[in-house]
Protein backbone atom coordinates (compact mmCIF):
# COMPACT_ATOMS: atom_id res chain seq x y z
CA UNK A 1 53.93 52.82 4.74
CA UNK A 2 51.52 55.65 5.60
CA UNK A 3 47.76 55.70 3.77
CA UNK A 4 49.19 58.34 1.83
CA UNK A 5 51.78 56.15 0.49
CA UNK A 6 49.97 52.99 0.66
CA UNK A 7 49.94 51.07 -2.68
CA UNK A 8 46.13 50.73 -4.62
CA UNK A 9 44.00 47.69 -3.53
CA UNK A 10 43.34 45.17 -5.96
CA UNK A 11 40.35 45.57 -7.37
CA UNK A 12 39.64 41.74 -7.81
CA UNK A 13 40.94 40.87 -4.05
CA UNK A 14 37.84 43.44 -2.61
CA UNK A 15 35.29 41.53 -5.23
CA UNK A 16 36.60 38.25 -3.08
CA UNK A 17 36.59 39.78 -0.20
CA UNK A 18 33.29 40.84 -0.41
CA UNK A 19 31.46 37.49 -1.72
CA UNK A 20 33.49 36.10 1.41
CA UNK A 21 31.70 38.51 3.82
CA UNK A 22 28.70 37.93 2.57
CA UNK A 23 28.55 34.30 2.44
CA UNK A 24 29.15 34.19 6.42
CA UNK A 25 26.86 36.52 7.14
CA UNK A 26 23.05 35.19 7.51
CA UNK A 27 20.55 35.20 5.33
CA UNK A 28 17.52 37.44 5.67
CA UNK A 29 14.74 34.99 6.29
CA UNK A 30 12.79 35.13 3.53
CA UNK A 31 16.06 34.16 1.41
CA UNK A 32 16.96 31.03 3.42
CA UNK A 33 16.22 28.10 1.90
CA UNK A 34 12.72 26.38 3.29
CA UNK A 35 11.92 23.00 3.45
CA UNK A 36 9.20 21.71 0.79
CA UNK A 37 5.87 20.95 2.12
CA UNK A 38 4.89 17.58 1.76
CA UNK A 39 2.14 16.91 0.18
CA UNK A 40 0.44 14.39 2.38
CA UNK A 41 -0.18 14.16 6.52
CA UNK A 42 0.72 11.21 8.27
CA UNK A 43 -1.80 10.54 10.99
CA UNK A 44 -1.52 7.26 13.88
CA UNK A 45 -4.39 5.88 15.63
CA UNK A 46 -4.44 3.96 18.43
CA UNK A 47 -7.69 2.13 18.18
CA UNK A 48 -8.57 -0.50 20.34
CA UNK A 49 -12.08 -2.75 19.59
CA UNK A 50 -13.55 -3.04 23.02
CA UNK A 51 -15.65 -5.82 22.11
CA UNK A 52 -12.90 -8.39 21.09
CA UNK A 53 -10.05 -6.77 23.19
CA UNK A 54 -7.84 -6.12 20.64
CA UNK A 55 -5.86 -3.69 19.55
CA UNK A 56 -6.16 -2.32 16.16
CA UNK A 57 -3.57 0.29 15.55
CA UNK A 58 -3.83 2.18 12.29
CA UNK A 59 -1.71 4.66 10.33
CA UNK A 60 -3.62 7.34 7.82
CA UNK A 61 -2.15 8.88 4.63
CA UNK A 62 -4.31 11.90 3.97
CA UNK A 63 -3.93 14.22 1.08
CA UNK A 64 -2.27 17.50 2.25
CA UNK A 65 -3.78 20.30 0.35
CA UNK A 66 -7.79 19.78 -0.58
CA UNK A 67 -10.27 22.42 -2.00
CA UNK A 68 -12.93 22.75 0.31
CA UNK A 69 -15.78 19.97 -0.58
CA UNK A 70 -13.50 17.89 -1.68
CA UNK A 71 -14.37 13.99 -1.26
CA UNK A 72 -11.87 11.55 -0.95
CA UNK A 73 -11.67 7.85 -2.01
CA UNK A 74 -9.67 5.59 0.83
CA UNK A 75 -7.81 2.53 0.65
CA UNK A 76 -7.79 0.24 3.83
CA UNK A 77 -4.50 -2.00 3.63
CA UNK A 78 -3.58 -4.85 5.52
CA UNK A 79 0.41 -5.66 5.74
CA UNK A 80 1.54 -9.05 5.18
CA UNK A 81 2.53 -11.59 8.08
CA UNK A 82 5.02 -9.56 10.66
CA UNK A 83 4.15 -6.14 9.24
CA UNK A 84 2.82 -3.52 10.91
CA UNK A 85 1.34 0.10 10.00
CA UNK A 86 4.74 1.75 9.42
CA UNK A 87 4.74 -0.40 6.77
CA UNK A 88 3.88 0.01 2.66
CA UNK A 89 4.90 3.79 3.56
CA UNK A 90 5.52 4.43 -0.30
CA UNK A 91 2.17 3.44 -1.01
CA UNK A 92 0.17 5.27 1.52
CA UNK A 93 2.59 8.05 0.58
CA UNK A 94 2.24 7.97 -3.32
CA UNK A 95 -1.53 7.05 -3.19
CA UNK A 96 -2.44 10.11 -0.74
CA UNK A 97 -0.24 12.43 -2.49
CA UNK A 98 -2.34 11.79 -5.69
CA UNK A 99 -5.40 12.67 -3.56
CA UNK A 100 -6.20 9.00 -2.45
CA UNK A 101 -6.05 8.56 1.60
CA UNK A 102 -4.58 5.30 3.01
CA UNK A 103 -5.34 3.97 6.20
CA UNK A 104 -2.89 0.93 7.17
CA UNK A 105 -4.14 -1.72 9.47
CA UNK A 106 -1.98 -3.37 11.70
CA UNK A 107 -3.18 -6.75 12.96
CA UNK A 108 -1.89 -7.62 16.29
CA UNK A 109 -1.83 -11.19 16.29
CA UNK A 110 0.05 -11.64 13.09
CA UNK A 111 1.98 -8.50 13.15
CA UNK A 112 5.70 -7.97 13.89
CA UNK A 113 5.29 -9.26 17.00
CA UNK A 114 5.84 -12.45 15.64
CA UNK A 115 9.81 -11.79 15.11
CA UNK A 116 10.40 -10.37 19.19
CA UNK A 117 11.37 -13.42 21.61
CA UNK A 118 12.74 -16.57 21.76
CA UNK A 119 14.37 -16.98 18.06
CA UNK A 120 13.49 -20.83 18.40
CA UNK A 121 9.96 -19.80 18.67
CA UNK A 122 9.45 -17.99 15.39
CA UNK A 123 8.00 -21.38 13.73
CA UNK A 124 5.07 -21.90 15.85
CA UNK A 125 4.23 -18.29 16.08
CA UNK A 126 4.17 -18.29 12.56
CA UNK A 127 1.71 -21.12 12.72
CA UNK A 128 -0.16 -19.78 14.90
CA UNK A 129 -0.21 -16.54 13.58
CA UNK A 130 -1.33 -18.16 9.67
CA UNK A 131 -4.33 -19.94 11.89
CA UNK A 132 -7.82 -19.65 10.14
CA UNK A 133 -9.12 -17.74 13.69
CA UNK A 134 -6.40 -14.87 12.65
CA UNK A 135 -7.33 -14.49 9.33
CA UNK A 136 -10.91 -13.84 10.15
CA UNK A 137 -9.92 -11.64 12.60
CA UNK A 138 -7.86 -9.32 10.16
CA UNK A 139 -10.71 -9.32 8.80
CA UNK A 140 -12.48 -7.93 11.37
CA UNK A 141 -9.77 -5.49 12.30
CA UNK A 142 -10.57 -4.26 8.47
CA UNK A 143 -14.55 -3.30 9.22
CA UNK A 144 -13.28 -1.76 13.05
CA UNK A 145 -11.25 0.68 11.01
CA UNK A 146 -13.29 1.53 8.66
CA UNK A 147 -16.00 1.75 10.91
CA UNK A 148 -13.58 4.30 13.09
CA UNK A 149 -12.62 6.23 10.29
CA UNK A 150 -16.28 7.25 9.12
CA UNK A 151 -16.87 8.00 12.31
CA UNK A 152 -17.27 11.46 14.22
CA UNK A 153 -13.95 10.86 15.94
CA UNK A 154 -11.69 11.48 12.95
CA UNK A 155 -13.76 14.80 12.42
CA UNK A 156 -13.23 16.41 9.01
CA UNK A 157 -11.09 13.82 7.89
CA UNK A 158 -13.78 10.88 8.49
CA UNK A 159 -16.59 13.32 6.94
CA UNK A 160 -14.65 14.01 3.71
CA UNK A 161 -13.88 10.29 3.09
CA UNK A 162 -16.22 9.00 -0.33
CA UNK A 163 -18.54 6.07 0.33
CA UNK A 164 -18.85 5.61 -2.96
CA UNK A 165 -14.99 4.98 -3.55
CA UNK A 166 -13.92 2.77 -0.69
CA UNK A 167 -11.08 0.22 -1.53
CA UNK A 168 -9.67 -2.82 0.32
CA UNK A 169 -6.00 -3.76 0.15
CA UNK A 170 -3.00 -5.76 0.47
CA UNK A 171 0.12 -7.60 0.11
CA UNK A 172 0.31 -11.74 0.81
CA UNK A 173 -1.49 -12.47 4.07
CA UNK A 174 -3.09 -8.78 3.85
CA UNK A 175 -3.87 -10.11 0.01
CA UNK A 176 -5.56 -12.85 1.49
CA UNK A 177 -7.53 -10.57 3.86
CA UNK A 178 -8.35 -8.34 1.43
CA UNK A 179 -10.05 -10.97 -0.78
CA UNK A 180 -12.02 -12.59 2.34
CA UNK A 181 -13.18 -8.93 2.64
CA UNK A 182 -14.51 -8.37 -0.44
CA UNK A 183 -16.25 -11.41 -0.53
CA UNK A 184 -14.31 -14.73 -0.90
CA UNK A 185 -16.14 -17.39 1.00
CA UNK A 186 -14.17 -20.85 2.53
CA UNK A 187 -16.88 -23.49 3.91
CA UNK A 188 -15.47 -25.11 7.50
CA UNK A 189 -17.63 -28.20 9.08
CA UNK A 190 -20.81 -27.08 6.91
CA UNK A 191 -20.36 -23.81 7.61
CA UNK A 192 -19.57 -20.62 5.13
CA UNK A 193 -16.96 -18.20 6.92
CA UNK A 194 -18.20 -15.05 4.91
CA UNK A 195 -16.25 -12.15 6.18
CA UNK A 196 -17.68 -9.89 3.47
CA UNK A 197 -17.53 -6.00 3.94
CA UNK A 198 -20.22 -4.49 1.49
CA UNK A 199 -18.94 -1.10 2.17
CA UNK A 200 -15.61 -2.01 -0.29
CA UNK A 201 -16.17 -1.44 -3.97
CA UNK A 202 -13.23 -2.22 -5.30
CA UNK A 203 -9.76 -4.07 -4.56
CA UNK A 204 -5.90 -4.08 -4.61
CA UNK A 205 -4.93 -7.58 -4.48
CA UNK A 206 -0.32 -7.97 -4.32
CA UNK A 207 1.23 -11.15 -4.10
CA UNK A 208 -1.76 -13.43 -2.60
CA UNK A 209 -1.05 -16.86 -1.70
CA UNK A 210 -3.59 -19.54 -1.74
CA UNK A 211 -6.14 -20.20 0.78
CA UNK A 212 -5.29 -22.59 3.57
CA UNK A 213 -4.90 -25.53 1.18
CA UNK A 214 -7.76 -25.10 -1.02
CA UNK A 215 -7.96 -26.64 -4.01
CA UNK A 216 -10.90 -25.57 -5.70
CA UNK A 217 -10.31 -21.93 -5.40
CA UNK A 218 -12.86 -21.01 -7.66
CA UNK A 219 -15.45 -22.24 -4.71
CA UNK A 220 -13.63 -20.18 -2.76
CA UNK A 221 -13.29 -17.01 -5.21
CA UNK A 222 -16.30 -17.44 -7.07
CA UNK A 223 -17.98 -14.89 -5.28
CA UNK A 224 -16.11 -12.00 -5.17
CA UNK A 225 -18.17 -9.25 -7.17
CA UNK A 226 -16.03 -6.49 -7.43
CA UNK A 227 -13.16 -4.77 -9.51
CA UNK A 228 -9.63 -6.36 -8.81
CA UNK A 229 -6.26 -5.40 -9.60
CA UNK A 230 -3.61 -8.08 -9.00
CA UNK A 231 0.27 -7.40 -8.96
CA UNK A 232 2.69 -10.27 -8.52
CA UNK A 233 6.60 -10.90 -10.05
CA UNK A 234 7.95 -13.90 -11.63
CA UNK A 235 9.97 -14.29 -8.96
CA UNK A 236 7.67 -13.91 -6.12
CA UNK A 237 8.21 -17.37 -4.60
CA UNK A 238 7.26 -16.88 -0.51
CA UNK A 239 9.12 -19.12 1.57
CA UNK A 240 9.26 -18.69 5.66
CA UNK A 241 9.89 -21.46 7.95
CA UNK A 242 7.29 -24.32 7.19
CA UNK A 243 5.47 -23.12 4.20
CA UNK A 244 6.37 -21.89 0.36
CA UNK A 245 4.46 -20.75 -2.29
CA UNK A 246 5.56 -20.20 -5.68
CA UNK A 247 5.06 -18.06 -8.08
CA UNK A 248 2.27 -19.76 -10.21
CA UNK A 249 -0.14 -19.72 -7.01
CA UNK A 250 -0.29 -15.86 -7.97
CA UNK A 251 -1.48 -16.58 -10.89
CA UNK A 252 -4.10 -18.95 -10.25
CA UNK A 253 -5.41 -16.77 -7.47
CA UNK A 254 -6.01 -14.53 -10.21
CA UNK A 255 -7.84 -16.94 -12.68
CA UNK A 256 -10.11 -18.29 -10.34
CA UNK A 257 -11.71 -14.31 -9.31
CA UNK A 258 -15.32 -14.43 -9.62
CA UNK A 259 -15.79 -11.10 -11.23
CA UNK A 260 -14.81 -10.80 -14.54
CA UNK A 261 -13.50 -6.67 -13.97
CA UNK A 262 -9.81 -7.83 -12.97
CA UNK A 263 -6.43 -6.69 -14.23
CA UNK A 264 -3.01 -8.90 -14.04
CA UNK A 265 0.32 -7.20 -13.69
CA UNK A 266 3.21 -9.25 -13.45
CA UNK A 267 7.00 -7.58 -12.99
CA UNK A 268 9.79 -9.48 -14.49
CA UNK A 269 11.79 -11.16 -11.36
CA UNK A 270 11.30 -8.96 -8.44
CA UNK A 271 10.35 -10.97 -5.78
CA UNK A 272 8.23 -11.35 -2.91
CA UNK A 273 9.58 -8.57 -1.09
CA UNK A 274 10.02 -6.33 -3.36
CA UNK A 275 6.69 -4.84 -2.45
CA UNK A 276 7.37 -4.15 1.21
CA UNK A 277 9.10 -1.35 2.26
CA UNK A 278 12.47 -3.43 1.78
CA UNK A 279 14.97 -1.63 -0.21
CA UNK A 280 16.94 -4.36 -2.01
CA UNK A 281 15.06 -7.86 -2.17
CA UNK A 282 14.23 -8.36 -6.23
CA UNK A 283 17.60 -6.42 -6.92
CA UNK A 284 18.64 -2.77 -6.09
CA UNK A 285 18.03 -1.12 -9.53
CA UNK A 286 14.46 -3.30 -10.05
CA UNK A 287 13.20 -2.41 -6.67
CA UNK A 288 12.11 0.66 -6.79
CA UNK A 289 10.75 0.76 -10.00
CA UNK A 290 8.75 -2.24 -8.89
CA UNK A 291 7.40 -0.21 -6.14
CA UNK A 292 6.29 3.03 -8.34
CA UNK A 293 4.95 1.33 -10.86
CA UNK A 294 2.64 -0.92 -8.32
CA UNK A 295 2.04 2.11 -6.73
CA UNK A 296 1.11 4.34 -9.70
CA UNK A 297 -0.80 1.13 -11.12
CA UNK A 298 -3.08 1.12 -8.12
CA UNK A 299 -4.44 5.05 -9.11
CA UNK A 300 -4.98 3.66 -12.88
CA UNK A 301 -6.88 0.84 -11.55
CA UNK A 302 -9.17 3.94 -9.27
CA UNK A 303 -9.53 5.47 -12.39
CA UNK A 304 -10.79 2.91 -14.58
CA UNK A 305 -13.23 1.36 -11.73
CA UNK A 306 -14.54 4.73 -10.88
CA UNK A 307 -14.72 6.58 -13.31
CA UNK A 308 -14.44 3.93 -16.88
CA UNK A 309 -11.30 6.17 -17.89
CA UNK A 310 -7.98 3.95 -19.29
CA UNK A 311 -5.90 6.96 -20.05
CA UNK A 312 -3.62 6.23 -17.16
CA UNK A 313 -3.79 2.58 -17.63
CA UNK A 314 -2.65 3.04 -21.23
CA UNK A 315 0.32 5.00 -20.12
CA UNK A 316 1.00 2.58 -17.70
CA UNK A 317 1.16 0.50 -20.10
CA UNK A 318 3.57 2.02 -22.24
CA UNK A 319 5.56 3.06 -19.40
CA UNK A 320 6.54 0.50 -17.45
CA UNK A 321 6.75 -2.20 -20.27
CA UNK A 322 10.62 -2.84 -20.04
CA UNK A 323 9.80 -4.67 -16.97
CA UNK A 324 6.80 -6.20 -17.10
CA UNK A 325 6.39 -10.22 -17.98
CA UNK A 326 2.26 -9.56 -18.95
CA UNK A 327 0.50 -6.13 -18.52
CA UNK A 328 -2.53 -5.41 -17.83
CA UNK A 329 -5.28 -4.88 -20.40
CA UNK A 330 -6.38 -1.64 -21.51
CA UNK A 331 -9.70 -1.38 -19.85
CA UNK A 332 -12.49 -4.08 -18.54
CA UNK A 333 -14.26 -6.82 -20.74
CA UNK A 334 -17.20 -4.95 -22.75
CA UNK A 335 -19.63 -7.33 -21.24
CA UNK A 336 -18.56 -7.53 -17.17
């Protein structure tokens, strides 16, 4: 059959046709579909403080888009025993993407580390690493960063950082060196181990266990002087090889806190993982609503301490009630 002759085309076989040309041909670049920005930079340092010889790796959250002048408040968060900086990422990444840097401390002689090696070895590295000389050295690794991040070495990113709104955290031994950072005080031999940074104004306190044995923790608490938020679970029971803590030590940590300007969150089960990065420990449909609300709890806390505004804490409230055994209270005692 000649094109004469030929029989008319089917008007809805040249529609198809044409939607299947076009869909293998390429876009035009400005059509193609672009990945979305994040809204925070993720920035490693490899620090090392000369003057002990150790190492103090660091990873920074920053904010990704600031108007010029901008200053930014910045959390300094220690990881828990065989952590490292990677770790908390859904912190440093909510937190900075609210316009709150994070810088995440890893401390090298309690850091994961501890699991490499001989498997037989993990309970005395564990001891070792839970020694009183390593917690005043996370500590210390706390100050180095800080003191490297307002320095001239981080540039623009040091210079923009608020004095006024500097905040220590951390979950379970990072809780512990949090609190020994913002004042707690234990008394070895005669002598007061005060590891107190004055720089920190306020503090996120997850999941601390008690100090080395103490039993009057309110000697040892007492003198912490600044704004607290603590965030535990009913379930967060820690147990490694040699040691457990249950739940209830949370709570008592909390109680005996010097400073009357603290605020008590406590999820209902969870566990003591389920702040980590760890995607199913306190249950797979819990877990991450755990970890937003901790992390969104955190900015409410900011708010409140810096600038006496509960809004956010009241939403908080409201928000996340379903799972919470005992919420926070609205706002600070009148009097503190």
């Amino acid at each position: 059959m000649n094109a004469d002759t030929e029989a008319p085309a089917n008007p809805q076989r040249r529609r198809l046709n044409a939607l299947l040309l076009a869909a293998a041909l390429p876009l035009p670049a400005m059509a193609r579909a672009q990945p979305a920005a994040l809204p925070y930079r993720v920035i490693d340092f490899d620090w090392v403080d000369a003057h002990r010889s150790r190492p103090v790796p660091s990873r920074l959250y920053w904010p990704a888009e600031l108007p010029a002048g901008t200053q930014v408040p910045l959390v300094v968060f220690s990881h828990g025993i065989g952590g490292s900086r990677q770790g908390y990422s859904y912190l440093g990444k909510h937190w900075s993407s609210q316009g709150v840097a994070s810088l995440h401390v890893q401390h090298a002689g309690s850091d994961a580390a501890l699991w490499r090696g001989n498997p037989f070895g993990v309970v005395g590295r564990l001891q070792a690493a839970a020694q009183e000389s390593e917690a005043m050295a996370r500590a210390a690794d706390m100050r180095f960063a800080l003191d490297r991040m307002l320095s001239d070495e981080t540039g623009p990113l040091g210079a923009a950082v608020d004095h006024r709104r500097l905040v220590a955290g951390g979950h379970s031994y990072g809780a512990n060196t949090t609190l020994l950072t913002v004042g707690a005080q234990v008394i070895r031999e005669g002598r007061t181990v005060d590891c107190r940074d004055a720089r920190f104004s306020a503090a996120i306190v997850i999941s601390a266990p008690p100090f080395y044995g103490e039993t009057h923790l309110a000697a040892v608490l007492g003198p912490v002087a600044v704004p607290t938020v603590h965030v535990t679970a009913t379930d967060d029971v820690i147990e490694i090889p040699g040691y457990r803590s249950g739940a209830a030590d949370r709570l008592a940590v909390f109680e005996a806190i010097g400073d009357r300007r603290k605020l008590l969150a406590v999820f209902q089960g969870g566990s003591h993982g389920v702040f980590t990065d760890r995607a199913f420990t306190g249950g797979t449909a819990l877990n991450p609503k755990v970890k937003a609300a901790t992390a969104e709890l955190s900015l409410a806390f900011l708010d409140l301490t810096f600038q006496r505004d509960d809004a956010a804490l009241r939403r908080w409230r409201t928000a996340w009630q379903p799972i919470l055994a005992t919420a926070p209270e609205p706002g600070f005692p009148a009097h503190a």
